[in-house]
PDB file of N, CA and C in Angstrom:
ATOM      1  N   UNK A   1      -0.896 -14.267   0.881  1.00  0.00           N
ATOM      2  CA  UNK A   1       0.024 -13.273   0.345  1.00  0.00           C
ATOM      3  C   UNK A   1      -0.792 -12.221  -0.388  1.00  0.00           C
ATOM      4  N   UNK A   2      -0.714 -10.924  -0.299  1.00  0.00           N
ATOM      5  CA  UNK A   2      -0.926  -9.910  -0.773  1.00  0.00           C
ATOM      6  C   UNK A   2      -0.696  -9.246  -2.071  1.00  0.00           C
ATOM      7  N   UNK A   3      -1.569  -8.775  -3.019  1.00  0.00           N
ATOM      8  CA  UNK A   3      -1.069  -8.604  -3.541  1.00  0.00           C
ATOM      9  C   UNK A   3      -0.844  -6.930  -3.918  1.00  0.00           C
ATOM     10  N   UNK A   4       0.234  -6.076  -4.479  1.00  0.00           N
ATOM     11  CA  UNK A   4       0.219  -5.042  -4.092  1.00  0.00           C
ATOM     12  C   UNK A   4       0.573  -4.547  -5.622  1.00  0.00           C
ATOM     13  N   UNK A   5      -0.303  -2.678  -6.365  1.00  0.00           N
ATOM     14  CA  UNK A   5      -0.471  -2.593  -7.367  1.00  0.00           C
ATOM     15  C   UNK A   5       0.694  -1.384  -7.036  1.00  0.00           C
ATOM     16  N   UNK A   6       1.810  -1.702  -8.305  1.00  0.00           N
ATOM     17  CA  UNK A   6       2.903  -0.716  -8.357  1.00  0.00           C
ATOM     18  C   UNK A   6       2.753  -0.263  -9.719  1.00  0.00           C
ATOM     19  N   UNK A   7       2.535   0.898 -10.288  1.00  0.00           N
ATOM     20  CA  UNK A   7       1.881   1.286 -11.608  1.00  0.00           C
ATOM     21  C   UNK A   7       2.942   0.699 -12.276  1.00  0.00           C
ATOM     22  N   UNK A   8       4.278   0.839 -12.021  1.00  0.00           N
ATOM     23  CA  UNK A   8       6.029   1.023 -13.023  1.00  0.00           C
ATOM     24  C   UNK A   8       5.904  -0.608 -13.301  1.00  0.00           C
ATOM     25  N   UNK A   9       5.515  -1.344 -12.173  1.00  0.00           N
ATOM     26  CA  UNK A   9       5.141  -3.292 -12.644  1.00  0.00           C
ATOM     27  C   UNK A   9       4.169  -3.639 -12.622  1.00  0.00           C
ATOM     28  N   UNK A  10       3.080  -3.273 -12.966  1.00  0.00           N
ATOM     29  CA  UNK A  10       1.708  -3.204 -13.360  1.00  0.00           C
ATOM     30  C   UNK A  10       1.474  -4.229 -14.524  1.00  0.00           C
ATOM     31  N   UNK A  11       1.097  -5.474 -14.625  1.00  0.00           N
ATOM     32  CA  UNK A  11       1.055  -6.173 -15.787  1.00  0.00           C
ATOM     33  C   UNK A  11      -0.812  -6.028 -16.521  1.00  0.00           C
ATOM     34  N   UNK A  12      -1.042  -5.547 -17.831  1.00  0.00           N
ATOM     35  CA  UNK A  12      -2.417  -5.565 -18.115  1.00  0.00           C
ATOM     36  C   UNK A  12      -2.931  -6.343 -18.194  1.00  0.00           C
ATOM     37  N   UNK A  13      -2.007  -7.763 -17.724  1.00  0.00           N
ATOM     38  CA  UNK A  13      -3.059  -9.310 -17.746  1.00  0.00           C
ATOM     39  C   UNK A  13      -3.859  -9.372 -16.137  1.00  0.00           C
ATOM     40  N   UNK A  14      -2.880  -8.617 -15.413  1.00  0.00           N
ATOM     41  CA  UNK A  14      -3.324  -8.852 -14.101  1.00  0.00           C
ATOM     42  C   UNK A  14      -4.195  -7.098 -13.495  1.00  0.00           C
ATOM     43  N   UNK A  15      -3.965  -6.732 -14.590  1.00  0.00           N
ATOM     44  CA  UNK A  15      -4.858  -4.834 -13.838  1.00  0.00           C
ATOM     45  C   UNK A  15      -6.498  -5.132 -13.923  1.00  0.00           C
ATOM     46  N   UNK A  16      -6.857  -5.607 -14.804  1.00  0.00           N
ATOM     47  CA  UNK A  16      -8.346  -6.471 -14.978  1.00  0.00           C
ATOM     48  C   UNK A  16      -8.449  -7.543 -14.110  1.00  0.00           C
ATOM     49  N   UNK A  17      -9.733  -8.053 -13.375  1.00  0.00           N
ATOM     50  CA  UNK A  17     -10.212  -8.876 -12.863  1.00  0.00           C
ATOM     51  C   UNK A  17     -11.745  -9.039 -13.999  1.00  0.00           C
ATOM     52  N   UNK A  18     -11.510 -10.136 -14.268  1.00  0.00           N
ATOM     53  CA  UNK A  18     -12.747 -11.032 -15.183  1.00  0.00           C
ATOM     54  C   UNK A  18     -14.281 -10.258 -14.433  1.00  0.00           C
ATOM     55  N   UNK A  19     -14.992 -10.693 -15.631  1.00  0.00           N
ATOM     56  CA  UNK A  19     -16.201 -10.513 -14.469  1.00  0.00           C
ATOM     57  C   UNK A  19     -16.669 -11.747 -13.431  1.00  0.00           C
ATOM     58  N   UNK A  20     -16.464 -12.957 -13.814  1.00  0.00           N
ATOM     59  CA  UNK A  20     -16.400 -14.106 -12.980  1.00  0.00           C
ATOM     60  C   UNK A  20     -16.149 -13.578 -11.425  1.00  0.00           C
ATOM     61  N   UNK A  21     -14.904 -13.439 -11.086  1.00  0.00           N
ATOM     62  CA  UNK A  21     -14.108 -12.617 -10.124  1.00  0.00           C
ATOM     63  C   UNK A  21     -14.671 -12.122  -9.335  1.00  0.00           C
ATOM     64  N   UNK A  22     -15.166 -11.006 -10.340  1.00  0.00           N
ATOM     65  CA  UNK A  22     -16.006  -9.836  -9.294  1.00  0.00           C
ATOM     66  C   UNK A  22     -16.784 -10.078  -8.899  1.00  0.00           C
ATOM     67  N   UNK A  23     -17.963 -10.888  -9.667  1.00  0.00           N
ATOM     68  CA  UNK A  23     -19.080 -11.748  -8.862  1.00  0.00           C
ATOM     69  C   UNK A  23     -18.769 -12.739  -7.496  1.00  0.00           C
ATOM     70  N   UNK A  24     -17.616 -13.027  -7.722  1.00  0.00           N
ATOM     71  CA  UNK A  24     -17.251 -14.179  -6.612  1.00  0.00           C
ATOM     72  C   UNK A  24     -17.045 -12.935  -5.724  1.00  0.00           C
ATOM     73  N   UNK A  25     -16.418 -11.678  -5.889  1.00  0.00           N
ATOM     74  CA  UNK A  25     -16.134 -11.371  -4.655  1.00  0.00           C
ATOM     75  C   UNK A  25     -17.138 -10.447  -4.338  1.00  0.00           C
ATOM     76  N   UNK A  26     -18.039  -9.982  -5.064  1.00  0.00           N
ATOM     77  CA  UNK A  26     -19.317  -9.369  -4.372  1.00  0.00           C
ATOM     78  C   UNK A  26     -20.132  -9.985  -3.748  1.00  0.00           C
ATOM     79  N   UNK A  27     -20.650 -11.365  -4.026  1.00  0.00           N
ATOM     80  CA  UNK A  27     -21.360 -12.367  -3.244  1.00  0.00           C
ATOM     81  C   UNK A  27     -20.628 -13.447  -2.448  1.00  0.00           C
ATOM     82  N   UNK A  28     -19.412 -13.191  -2.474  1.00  0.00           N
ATOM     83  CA  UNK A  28     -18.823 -14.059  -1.334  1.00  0.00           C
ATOM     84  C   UNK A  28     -19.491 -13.819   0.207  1.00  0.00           C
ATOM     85  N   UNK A  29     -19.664 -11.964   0.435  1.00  0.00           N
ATOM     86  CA  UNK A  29     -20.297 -11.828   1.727  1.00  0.00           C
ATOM     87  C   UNK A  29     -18.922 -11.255   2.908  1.00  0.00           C
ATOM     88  N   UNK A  30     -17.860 -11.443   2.262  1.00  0.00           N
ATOM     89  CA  UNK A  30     -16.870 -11.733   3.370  1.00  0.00           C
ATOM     90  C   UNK A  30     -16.287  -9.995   3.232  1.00  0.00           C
ATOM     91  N   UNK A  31     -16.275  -8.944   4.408  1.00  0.00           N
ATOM     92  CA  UNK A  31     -15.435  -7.663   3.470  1.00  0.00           C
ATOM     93  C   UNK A  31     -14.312  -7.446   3.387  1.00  0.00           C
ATOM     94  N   UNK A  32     -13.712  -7.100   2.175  1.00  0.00           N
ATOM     95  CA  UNK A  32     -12.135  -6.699   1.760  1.00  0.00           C
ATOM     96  C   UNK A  32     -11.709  -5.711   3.076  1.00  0.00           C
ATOM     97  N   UNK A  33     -10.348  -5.493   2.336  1.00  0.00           N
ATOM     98  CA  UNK A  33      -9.585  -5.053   3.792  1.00  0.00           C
ATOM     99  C   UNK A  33      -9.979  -3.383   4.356  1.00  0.00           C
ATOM    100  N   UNK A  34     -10.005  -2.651   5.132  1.00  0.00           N
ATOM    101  CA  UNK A  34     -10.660  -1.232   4.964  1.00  0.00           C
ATOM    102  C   UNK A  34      -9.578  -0.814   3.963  1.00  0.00           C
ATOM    103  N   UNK A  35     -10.160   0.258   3.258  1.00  0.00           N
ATOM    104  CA  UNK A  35     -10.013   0.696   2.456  1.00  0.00           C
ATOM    105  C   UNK A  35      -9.758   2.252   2.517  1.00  0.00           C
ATOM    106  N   UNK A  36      -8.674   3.443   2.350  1.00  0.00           N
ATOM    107  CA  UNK A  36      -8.513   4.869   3.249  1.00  0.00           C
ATOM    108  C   UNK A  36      -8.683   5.540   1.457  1.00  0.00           C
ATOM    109  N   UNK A  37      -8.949   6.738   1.802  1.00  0.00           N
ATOM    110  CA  UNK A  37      -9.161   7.838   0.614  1.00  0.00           C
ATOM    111  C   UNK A  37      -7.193   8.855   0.812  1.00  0.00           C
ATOM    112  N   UNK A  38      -6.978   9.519   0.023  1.00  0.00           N
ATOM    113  CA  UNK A  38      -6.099  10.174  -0.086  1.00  0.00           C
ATOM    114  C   UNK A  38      -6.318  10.629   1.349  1.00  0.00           C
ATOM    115  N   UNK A  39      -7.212  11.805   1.402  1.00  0.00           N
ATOM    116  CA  UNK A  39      -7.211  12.422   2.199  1.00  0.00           C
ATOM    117  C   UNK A  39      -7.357  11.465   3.987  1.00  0.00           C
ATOM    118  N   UNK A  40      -8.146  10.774   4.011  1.00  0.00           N
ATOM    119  CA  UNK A  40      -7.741   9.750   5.336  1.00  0.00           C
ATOM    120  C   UNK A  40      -6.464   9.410   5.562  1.00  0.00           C
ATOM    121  N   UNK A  41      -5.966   9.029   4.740  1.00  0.00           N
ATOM    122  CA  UNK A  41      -4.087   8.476   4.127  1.00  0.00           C
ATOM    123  C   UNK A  41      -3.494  10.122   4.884  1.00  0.00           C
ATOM    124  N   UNK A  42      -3.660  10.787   4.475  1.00  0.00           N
ATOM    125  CA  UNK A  42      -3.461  12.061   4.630  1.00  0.00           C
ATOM    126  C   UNK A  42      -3.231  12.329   6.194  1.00  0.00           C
ATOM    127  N   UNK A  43      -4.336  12.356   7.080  1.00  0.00           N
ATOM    128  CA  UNK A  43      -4.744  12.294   8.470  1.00  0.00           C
ATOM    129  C   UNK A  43      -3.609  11.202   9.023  1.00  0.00           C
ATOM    130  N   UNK A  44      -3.909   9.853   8.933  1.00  0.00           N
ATOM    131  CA  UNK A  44      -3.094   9.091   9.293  1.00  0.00           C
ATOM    132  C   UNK A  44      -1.530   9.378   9.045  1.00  0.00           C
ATOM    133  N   UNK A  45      -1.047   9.713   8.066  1.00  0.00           N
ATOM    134  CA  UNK A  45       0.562   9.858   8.311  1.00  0.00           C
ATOM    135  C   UNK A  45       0.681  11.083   8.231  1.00  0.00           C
ATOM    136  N   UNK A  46       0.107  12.185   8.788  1.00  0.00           N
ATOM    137  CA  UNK A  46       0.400  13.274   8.800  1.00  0.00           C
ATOM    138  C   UNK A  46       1.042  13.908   8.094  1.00  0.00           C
ATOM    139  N   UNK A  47       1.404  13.545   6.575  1.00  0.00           N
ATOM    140  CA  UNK A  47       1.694  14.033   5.492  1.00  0.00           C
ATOM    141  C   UNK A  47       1.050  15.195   4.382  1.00  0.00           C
ATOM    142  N   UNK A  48       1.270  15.499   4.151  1.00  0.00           N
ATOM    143  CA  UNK A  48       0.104  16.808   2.884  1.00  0.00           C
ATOM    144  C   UNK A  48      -0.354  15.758   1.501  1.00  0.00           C
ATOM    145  N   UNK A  49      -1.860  15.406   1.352  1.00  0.00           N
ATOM    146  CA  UNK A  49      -2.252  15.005   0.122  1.00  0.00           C
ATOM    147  C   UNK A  49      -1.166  14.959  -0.962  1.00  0.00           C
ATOM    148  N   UNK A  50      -0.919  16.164  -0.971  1.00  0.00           N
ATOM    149  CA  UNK A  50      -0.110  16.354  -2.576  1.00  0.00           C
ATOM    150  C   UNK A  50       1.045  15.235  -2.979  1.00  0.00           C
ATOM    151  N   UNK A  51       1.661  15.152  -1.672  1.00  0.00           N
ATOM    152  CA  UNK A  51       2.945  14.442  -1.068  1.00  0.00           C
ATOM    153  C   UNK A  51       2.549  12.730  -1.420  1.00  0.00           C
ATOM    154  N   UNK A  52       1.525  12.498  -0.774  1.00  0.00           N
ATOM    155  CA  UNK A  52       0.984  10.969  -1.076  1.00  0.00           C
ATOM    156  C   UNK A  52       0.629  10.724  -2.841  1.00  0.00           C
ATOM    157  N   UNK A  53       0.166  11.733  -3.366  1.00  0.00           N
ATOM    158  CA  UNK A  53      -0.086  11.333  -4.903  1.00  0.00           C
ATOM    159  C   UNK A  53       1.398  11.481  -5.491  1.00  0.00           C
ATOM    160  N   UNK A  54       2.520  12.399  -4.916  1.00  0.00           N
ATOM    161  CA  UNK A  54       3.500  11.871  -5.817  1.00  0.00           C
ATOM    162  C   UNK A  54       3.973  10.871  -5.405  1.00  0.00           C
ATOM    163  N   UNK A  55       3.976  10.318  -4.225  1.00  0.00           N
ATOM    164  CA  UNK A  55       4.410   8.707  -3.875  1.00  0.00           C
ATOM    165  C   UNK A  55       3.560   7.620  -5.252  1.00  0.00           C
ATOM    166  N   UNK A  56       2.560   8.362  -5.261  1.00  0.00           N
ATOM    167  CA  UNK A  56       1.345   7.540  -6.002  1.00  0.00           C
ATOM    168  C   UNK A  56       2.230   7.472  -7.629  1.00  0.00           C
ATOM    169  N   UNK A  57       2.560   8.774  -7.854  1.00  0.00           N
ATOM    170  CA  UNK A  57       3.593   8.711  -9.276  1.00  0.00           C
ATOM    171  C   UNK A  57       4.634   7.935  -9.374  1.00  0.00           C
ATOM    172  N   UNK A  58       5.147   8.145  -8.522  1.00  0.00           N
ATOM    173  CA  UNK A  58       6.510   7.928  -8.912  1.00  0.00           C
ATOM    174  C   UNK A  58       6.927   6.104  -7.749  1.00  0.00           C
ATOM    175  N   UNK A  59       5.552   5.474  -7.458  1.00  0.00           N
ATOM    176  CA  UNK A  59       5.796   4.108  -7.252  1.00  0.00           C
ATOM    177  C   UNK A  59       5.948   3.543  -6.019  1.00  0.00           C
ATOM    178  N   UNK A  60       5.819   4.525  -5.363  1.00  0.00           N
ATOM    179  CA  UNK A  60       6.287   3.996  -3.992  1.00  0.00           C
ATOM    180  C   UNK A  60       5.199   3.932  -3.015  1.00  0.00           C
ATOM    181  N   UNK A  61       4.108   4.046  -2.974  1.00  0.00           N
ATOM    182  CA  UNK A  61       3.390   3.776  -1.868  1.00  0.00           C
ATOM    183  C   UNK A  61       2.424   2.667  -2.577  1.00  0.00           C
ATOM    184  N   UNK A  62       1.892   1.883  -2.230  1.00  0.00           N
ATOM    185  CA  UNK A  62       1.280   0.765  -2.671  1.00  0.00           C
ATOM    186  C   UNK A  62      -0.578   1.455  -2.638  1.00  0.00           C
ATOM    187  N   UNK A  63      -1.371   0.905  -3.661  1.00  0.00           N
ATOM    188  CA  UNK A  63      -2.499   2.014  -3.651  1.00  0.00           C
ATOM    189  C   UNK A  63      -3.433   0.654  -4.949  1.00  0.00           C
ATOM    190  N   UNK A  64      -4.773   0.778  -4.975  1.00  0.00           N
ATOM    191  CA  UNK A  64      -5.584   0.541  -6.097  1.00  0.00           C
ATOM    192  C   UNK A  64      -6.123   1.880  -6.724  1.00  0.00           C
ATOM    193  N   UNK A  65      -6.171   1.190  -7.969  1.00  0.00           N
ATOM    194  CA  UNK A  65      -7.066   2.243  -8.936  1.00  0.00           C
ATOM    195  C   UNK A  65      -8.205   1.884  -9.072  1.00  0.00           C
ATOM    196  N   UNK A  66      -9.166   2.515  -8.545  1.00  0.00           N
ATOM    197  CA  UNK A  66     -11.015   2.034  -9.187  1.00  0.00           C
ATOM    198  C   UNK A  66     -11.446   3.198  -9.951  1.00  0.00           C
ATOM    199  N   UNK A  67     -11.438   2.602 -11.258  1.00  0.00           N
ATOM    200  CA  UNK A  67     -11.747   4.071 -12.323  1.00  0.00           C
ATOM    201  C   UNK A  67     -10.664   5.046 -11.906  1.00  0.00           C
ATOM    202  N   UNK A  68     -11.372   6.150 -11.830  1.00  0.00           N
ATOM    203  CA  UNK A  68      -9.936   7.283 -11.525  1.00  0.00           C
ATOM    204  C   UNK A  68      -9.867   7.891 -10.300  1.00  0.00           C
ATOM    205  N   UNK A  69     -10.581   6.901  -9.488  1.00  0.00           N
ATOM    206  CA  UNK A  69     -10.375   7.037  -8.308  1.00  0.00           C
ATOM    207  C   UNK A  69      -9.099   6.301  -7.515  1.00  0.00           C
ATOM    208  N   UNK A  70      -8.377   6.943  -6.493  1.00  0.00           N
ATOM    209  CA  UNK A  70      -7.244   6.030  -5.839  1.00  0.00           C
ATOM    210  C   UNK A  70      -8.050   5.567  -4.361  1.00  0.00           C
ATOM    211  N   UNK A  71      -7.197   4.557  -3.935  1.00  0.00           N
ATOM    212  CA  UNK A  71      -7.524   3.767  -2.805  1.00  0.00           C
ATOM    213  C   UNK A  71      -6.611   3.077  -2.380  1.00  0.00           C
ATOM    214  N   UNK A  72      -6.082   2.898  -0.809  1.00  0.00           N
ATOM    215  CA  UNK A  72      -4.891   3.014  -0.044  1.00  0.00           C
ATOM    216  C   UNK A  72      -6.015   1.559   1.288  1.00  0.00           C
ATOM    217  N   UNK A  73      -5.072   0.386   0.811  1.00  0.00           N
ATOM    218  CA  UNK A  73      -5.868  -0.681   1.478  1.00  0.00           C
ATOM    219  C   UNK A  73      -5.247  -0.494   2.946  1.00  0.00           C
ATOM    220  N   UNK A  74      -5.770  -0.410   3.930  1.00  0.00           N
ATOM    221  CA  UNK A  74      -4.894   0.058   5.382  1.00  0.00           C
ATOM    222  C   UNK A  74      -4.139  -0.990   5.753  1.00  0.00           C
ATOM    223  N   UNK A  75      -4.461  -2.155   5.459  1.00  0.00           N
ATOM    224  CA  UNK A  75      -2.974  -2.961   6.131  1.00  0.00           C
ATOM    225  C   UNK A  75      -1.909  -3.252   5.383  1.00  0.00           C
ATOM    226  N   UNK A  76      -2.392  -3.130   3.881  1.00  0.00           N
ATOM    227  CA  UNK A  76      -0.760  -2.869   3.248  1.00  0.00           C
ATOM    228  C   UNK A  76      -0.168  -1.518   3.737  1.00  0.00           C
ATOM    229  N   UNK A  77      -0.681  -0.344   3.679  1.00  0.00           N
ATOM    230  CA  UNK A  77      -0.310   0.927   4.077  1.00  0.00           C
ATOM    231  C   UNK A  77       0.315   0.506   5.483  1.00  0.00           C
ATOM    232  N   UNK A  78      -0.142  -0.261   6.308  1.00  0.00           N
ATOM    233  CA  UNK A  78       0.455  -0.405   7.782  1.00  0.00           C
ATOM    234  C   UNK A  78       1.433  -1.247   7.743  1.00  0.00           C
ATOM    235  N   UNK A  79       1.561  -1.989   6.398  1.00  0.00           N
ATOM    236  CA  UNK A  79       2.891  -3.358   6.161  1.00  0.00           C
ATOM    237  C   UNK A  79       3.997  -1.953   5.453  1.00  0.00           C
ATOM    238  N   UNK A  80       3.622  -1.283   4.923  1.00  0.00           N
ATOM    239  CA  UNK A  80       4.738  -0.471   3.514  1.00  0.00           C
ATOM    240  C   UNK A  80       5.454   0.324   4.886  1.00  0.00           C
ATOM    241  N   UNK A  81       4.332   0.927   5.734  1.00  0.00           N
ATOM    242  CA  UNK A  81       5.544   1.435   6.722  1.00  0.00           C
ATOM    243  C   UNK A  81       6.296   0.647   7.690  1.00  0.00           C
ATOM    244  N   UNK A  82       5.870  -0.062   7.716  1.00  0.00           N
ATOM    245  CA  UNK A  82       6.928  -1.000   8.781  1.00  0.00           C
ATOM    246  C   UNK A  82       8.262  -1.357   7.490  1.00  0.00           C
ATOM    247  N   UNK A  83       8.054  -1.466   6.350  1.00  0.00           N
ATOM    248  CA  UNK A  83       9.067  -1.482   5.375  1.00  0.00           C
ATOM    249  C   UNK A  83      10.040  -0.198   5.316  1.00  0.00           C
ATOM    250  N   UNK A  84       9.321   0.830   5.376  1.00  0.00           N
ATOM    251  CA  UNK A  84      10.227   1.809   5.559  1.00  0.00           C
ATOM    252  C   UNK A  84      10.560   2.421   6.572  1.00  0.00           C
ATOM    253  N   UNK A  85      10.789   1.684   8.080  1.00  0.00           N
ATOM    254  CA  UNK A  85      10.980   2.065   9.180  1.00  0.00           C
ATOM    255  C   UNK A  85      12.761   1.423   9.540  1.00  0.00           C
ATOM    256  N   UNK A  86      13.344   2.600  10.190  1.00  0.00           N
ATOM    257  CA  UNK A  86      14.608   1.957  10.231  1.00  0.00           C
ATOM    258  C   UNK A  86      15.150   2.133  11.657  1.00  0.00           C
ATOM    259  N   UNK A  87      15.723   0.536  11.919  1.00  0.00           N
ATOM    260  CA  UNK A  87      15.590   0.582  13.342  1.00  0.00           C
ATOM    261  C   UNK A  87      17.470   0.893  13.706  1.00  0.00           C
ATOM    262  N   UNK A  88      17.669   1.088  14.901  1.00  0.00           N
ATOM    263  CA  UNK A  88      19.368   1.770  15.562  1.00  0.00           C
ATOM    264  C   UNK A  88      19.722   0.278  15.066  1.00  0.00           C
ATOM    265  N   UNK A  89      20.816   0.249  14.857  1.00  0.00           N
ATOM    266  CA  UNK A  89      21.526  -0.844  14.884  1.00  0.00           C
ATOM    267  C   UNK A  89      22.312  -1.190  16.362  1.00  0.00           C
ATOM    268  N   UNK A  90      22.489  -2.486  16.262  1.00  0.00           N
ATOM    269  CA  UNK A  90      22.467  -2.696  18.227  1.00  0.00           C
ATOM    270  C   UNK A  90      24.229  -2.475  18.632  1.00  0.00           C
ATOM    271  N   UNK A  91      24.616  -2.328  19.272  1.00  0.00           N
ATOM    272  CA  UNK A  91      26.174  -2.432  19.675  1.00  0.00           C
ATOM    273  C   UNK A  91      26.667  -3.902  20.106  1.00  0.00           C
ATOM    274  N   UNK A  92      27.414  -3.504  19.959  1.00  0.00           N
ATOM    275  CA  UNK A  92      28.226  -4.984  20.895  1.00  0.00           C
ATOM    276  C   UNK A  92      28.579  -5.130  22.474  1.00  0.00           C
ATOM    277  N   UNK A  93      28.614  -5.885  22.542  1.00  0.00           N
ATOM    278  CA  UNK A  93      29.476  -5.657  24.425  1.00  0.00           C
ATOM    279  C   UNK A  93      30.746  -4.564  24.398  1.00  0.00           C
ATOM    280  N   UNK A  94      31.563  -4.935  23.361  1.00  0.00           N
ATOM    281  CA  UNK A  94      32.664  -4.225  23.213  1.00  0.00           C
ATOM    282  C   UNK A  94      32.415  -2.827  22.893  1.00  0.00           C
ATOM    283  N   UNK A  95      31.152  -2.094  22.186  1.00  0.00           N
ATOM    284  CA  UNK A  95      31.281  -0.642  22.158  1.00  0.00           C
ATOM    285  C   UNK A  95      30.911  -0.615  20.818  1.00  0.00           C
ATOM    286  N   UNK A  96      31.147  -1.775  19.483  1.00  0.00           N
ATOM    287  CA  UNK A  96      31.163  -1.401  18.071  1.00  0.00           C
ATOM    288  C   UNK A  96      29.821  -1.934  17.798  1.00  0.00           C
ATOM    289  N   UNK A  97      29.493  -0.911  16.896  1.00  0.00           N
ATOM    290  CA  UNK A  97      28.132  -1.410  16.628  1.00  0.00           C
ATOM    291  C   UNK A  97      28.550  -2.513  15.208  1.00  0.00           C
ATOM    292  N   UNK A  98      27.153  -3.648  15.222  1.00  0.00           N
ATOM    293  CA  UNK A  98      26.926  -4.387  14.343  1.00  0.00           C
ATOM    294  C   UNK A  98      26.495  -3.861  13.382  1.00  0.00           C
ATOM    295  N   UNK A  99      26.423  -4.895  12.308  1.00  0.00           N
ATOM    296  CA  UNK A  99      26.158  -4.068  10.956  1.00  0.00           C
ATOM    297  C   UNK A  99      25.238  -5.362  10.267  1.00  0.00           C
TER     298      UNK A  99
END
């Protein structure tokens, strides 16, 4: 399970990772998930920068903070849109659609 940083539920017990942590995960060897810049984020959903940092404000796109830098992990970014994708709803034999 994933875990995903929403600034508005952001807990300061969990925004820190120990230094323990970080050592485990710098010498583990194994690499984290790719990792996109605004502007890559940008390319990929064909959106305007500006547009993605107010997602970034106001909570809705899932993102890390390293220092004051942002960072957009690509397979949550590829899970958040399948979250916000909305599919036809199917009909019935009879003509009425389901709900």
């Amino acid at each position: 399970m994933s875990t995903r940083v929403y600034p508005a539920l952001e807990q300061s017990s969990n925004a820190r990772r120990s230094n323990s942590q970080v050592a485990s995960l710098e010498t583990s060897g194994t690499p984290g998930p790719e990792m996109l810049t605004a502007r890559e984020l940008e390319v990929m959903l064909k959106i305007d920068v500006k547009t993605i940092y107010g997602y970034v404000q106001r909570g809705l796109i899932p993102y890390v903070r390293i220092q004051s830098n942002l960072r957009f992990s690509k397979p949550e970014i590829l899970a958040w849109i399948e979250e916000q994708s909305h599919r036809p709803r199917l009909e019935n034999s009879n003509g009425s659609r389901r709900s």
